[in-house]
Protein backbone atom coordinates (compact mmCIF):
# COMPACT_ATOMS: atom_id res chain seq x y z
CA UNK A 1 -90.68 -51.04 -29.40
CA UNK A 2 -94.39 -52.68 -29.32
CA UNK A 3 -94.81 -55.54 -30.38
CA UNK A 4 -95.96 -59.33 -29.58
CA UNK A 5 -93.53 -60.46 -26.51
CA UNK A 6 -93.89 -64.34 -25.78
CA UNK A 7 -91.84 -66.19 -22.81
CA UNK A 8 -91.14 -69.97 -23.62
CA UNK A 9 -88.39 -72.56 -23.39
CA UNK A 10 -86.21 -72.32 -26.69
CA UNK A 11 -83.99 -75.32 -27.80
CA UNK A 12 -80.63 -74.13 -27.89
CA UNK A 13 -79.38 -75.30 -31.25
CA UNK A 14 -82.15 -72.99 -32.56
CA UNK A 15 -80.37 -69.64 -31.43
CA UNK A 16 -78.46 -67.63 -33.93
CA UNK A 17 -75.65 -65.85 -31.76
CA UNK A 18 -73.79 -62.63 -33.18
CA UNK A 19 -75.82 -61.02 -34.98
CA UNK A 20 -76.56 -58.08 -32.83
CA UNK A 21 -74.51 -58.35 -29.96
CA UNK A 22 -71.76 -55.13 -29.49
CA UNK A 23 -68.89 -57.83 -27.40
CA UNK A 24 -66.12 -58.24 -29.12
CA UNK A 25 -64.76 -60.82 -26.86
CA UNK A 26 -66.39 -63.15 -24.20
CA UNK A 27 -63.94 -63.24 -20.51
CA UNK A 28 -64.02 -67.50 -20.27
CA UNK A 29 -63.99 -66.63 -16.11
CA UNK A 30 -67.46 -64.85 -16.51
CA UNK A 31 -69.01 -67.76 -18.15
CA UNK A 32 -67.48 -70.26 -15.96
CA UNK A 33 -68.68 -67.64 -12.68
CA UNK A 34 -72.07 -67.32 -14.64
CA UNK A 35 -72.77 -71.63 -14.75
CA UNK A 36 -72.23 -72.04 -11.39
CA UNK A 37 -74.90 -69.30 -10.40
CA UNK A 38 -77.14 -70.13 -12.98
CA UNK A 39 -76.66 -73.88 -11.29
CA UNK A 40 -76.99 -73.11 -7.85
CA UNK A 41 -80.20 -70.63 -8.96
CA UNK A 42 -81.35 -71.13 -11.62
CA UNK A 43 -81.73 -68.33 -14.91
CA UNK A 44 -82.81 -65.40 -13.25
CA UNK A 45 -83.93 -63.32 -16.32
CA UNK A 46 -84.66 -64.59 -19.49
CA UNK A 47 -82.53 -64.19 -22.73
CA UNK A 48 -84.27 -61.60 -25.65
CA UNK A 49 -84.57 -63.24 -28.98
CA UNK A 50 -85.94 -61.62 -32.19
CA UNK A 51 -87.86 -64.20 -34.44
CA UNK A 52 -86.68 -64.09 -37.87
CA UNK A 53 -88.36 -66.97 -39.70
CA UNK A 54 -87.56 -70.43 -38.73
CA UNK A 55 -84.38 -68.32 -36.68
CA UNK A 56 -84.09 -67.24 -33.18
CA UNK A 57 -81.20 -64.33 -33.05
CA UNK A 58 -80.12 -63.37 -29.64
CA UNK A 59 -80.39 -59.52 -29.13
CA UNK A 60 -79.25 -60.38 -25.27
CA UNK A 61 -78.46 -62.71 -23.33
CA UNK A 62 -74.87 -64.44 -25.10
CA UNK A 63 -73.74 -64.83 -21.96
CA UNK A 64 -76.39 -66.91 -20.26
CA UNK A 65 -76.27 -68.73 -23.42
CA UNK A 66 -72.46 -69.80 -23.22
CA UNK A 67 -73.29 -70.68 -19.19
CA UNK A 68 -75.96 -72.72 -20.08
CA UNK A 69 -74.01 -74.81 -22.71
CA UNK A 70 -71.18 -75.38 -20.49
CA UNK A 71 -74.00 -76.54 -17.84
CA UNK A 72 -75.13 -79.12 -20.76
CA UNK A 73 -78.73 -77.77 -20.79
CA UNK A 74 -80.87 -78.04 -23.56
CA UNK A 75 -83.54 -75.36 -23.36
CA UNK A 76 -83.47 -71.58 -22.13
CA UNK A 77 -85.99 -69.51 -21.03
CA UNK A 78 -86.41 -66.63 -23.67
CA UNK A 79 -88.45 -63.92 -24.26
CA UNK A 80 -89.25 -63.83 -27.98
CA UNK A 81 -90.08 -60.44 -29.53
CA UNK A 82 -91.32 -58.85 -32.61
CA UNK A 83 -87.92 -56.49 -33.33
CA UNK A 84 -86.95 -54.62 -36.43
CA UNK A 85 -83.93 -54.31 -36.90
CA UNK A 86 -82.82 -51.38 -35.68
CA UNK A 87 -85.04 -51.94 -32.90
CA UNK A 88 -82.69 -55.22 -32.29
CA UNK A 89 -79.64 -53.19 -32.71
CA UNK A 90 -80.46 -50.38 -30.35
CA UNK A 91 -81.66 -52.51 -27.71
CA UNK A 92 -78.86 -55.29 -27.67
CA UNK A 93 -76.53 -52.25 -26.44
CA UNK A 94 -78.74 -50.52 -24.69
CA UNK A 95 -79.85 -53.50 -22.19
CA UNK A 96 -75.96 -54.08 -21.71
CA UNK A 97 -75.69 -51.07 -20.06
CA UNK A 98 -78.31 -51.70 -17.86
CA UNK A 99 -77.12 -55.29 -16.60
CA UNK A 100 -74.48 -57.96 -16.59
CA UNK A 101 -71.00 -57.70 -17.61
CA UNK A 102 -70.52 -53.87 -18.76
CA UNK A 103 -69.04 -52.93 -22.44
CA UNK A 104 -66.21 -51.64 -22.86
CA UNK A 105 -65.77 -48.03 -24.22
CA UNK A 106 -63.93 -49.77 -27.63
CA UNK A 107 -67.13 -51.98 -27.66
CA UNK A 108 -69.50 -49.31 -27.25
CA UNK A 109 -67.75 -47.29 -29.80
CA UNK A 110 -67.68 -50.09 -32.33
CA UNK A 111 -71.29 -50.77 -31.85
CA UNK A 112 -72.12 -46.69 -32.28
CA UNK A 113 -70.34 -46.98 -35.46
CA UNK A 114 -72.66 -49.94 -36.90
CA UNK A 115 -75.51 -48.11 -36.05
CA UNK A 116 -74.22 -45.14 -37.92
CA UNK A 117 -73.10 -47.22 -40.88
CA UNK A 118 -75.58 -49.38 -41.13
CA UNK A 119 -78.85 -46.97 -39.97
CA UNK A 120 -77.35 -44.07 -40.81
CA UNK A 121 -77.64 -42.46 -37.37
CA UNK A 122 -76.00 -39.01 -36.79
CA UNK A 123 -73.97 -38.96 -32.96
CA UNK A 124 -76.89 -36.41 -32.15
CA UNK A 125 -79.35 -39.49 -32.42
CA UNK A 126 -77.26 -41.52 -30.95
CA UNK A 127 -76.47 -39.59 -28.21
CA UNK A 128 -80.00 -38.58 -27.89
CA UNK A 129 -81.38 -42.46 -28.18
CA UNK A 130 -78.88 -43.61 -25.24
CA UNK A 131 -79.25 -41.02 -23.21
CA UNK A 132 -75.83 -39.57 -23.54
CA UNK A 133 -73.49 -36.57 -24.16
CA UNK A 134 -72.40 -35.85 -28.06
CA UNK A 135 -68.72 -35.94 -26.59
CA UNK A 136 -69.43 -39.22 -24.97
CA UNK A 137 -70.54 -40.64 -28.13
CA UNK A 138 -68.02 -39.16 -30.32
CA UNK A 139 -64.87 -40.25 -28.07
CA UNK A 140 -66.15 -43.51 -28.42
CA UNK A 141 -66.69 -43.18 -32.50
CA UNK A 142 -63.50 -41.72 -32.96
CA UNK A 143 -61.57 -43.97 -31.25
CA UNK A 144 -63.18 -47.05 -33.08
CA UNK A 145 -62.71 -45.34 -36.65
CA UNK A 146 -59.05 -43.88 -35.70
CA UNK A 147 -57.15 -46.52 -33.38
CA UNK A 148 -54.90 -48.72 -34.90
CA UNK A 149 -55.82 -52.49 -35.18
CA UNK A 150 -52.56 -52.98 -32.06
CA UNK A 151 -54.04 -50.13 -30.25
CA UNK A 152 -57.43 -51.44 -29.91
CA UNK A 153 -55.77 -55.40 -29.10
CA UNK A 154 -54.03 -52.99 -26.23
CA UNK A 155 -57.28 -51.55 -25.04
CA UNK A 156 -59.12 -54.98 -25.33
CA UNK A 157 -57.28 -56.26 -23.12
CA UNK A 158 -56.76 -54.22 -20.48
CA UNK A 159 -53.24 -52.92 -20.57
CA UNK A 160 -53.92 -49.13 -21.47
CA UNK A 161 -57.59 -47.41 -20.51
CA UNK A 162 -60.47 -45.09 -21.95
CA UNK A 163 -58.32 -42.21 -21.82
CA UNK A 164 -54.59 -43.76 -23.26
CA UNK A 165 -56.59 -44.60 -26.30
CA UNK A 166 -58.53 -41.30 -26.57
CA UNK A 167 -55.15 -39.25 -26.76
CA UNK A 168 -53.27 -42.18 -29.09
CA UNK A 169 -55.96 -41.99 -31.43
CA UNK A 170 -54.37 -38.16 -32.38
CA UNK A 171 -51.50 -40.07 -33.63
CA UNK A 172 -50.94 -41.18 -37.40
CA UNK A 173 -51.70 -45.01 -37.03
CA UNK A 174 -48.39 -45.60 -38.30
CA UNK A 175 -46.80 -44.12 -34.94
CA UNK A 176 -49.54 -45.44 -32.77
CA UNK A 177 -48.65 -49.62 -32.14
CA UNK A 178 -45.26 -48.36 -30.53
CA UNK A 179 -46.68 -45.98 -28.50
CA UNK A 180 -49.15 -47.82 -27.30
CA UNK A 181 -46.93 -50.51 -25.87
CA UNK A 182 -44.53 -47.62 -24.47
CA UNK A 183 -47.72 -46.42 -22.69
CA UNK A 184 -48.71 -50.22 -21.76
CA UNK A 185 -45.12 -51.46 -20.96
CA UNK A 186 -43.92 -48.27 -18.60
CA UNK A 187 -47.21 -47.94 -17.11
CA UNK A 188 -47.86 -44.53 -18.41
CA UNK A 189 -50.56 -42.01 -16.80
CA UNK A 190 -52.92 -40.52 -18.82
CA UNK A 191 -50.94 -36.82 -18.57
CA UNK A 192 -47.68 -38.72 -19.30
CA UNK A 193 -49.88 -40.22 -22.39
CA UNK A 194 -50.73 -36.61 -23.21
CA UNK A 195 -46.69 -35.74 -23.04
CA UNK A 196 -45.72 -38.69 -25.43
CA UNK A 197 -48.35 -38.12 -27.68
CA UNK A 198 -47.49 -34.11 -27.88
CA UNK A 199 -43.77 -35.17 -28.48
CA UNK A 200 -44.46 -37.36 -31.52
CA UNK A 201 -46.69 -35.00 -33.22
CA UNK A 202 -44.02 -32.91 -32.90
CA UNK A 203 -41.17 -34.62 -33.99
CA UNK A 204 -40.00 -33.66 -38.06
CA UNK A 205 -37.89 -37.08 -38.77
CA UNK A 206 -38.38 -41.00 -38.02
CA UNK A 207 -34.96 -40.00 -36.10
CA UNK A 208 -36.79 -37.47 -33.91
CA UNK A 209 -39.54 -40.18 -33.52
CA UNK A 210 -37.41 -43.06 -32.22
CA UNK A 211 -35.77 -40.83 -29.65
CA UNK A 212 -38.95 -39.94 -28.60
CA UNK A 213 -39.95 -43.45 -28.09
CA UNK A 214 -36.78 -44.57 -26.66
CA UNK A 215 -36.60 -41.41 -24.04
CA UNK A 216 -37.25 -41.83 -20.30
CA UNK A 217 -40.89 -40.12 -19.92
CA UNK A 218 -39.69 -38.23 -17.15
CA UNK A 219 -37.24 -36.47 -19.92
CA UNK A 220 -40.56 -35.95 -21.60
CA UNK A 221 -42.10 -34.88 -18.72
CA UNK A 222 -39.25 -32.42 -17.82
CA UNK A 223 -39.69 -30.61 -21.08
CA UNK A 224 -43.25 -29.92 -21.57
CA UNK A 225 -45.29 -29.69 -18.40
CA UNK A 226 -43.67 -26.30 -17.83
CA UNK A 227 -44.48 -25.30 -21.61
CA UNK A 228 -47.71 -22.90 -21.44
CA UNK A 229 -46.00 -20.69 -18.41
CA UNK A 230 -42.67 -20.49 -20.37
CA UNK A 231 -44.51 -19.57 -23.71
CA UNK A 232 -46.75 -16.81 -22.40
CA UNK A 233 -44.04 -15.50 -20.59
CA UNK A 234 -41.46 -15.06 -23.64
CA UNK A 235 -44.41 -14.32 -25.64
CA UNK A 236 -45.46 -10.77 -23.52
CA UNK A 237 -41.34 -10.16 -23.80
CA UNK A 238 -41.12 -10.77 -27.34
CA UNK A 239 -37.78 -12.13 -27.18
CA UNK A 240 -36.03 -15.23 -28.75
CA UNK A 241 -36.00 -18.27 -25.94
CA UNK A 242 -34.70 -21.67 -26.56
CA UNK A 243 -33.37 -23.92 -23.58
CA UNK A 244 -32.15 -27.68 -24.63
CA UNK A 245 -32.63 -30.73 -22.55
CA UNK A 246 -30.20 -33.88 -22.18
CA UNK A 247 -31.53 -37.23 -21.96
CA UNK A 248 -30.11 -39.29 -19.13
CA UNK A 249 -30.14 -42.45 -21.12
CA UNK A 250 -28.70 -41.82 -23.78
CA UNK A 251 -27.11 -38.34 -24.02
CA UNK A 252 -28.83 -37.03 -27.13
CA UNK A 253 -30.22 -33.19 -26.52
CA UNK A 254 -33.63 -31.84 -27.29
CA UNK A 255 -33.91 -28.45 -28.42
CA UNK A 256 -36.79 -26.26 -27.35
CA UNK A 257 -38.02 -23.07 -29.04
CA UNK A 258 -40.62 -22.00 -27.11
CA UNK A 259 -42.12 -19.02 -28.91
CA UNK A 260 -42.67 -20.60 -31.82
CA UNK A 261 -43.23 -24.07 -30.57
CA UNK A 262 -40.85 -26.04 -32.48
CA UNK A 263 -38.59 -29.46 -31.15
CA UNK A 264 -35.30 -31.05 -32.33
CA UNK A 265 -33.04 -33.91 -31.10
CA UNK A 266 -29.68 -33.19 -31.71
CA UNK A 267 -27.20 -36.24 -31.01
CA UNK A 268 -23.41 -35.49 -29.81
């Protein structure tokens, strides 16, 4: 990335904000933190701008940019840079990683996914450009390209992690808004997100999918965690084993065929 790096004071009506930067939302309590360091000390590190004609584009720094607004300042120090593009698009994640506010997974993921759609980059390069695993990179990917638009407002904000949304994401998207807020409403772990997930895939009918949804996860729970040990077990005996389960709530029974791995709700 050589290339002609100047520091000055830019006016801040002349930045272009956007255009490279991998948040997809800005936390209004980080800015408002942000203003009243940058006012008791001043801007510590300069914002990185790529000169594009008569246009300044930030490649870092939106932040410090939305502080400084809300301080009423004019100017910002920036350091101005001779970028390509994919230089700019590279670097605005990469320096995010490095300092400030960190991305989120779905942000890094979304931002991995313009650089392959837009610069054609492999996960290889990817993962070789930032420094990370392939399975790093493709969690990310994957859940960006497979989540449902209410799974990723779920991750966004908080109410189901990383690892919910990697196991969701093996849902249709169809099934995947309802069991997101199961997993965000009952305060699901991440093996209890495995259980749920396992259960709808699963399920034959929209029948079998409701009760699914609408059972207790310890029912769920119950039912599955003990499923390798019974399987290999009635596998070496070769013998038919089915046990059924009855939910608590609301008295419908799940049928379990263990050899050959098949579920059914049955309702009384």
């Amino acid at each position: 990335m050589a290339g002609k790096v100047s520091t000055v004071m830019v006016e801040l009506d002349r930045l272009e904000l956007g255009a490279f930067t991998p948040r997809i939302s800005y936390d209004k309590r980080w800015v408002v933190e942000l203003a009243m360091d940058m006012e008791r000390n001043g801007l510590l590190k300069p914002i990185i701008c790529r000169k594009v004609d008569d246009r300044l584009q930030v490649v870092d720094g939106e932040y410090r940019v939305r502080a400084a607004k809300k301080l009423g300042w004019k100017k910002i120090r920036a350091e101005v840079r001779e970028l390509s593009f994919e230089e700019a698009l590279f670097l605005a994640m990469r320096v995010n990683e490095l300092h400030g506010k960190h991305l989120t997974s779905l942000e890094e993921g979304m931002h991995m996914l313009r650089l392959q759609r837009e610069l054609g980059w492999t996960e290889e390069q990817i993962a070789e450009k930032y420094g990370r695993s392939r399975q790093w990179v493709s969690d990310r990917i994957r859940i960006a390209k497979n989540a449902h638009e209410e799974t990723l407002k779920f991750h966004a904000r908080g109410r189901i992690s990383h690892t919910h949304t990697r196991e969701l994401v093996e849902l249709p998207r169809d099934l995947q808004p309802e069991a997101a807020r199961k997993v965000a409403e009952e305060g699901l772990t991440t093996r209890e997100t495995v259980f749920l997930v396992h259960a709808l895939k699963k399920a034959e009918s929209e029948e079998e999918k409701r009760m699914v949804l609408e059972a207790p996860i310890k029912a769920l729970t119950e039912v599955y965690e003990e499923e390798e040990k019974v399987v290999e077990a009635a596998s070496s005996e070769k013998e038919e084993l089915v046990e059924t389960f009855e939910c608590p709530r609301c008295g419908a029974k799940l049928v379990v065929d263990w050899v050959n791995r098949r579920v059914r709700w049955v309702e009384e």
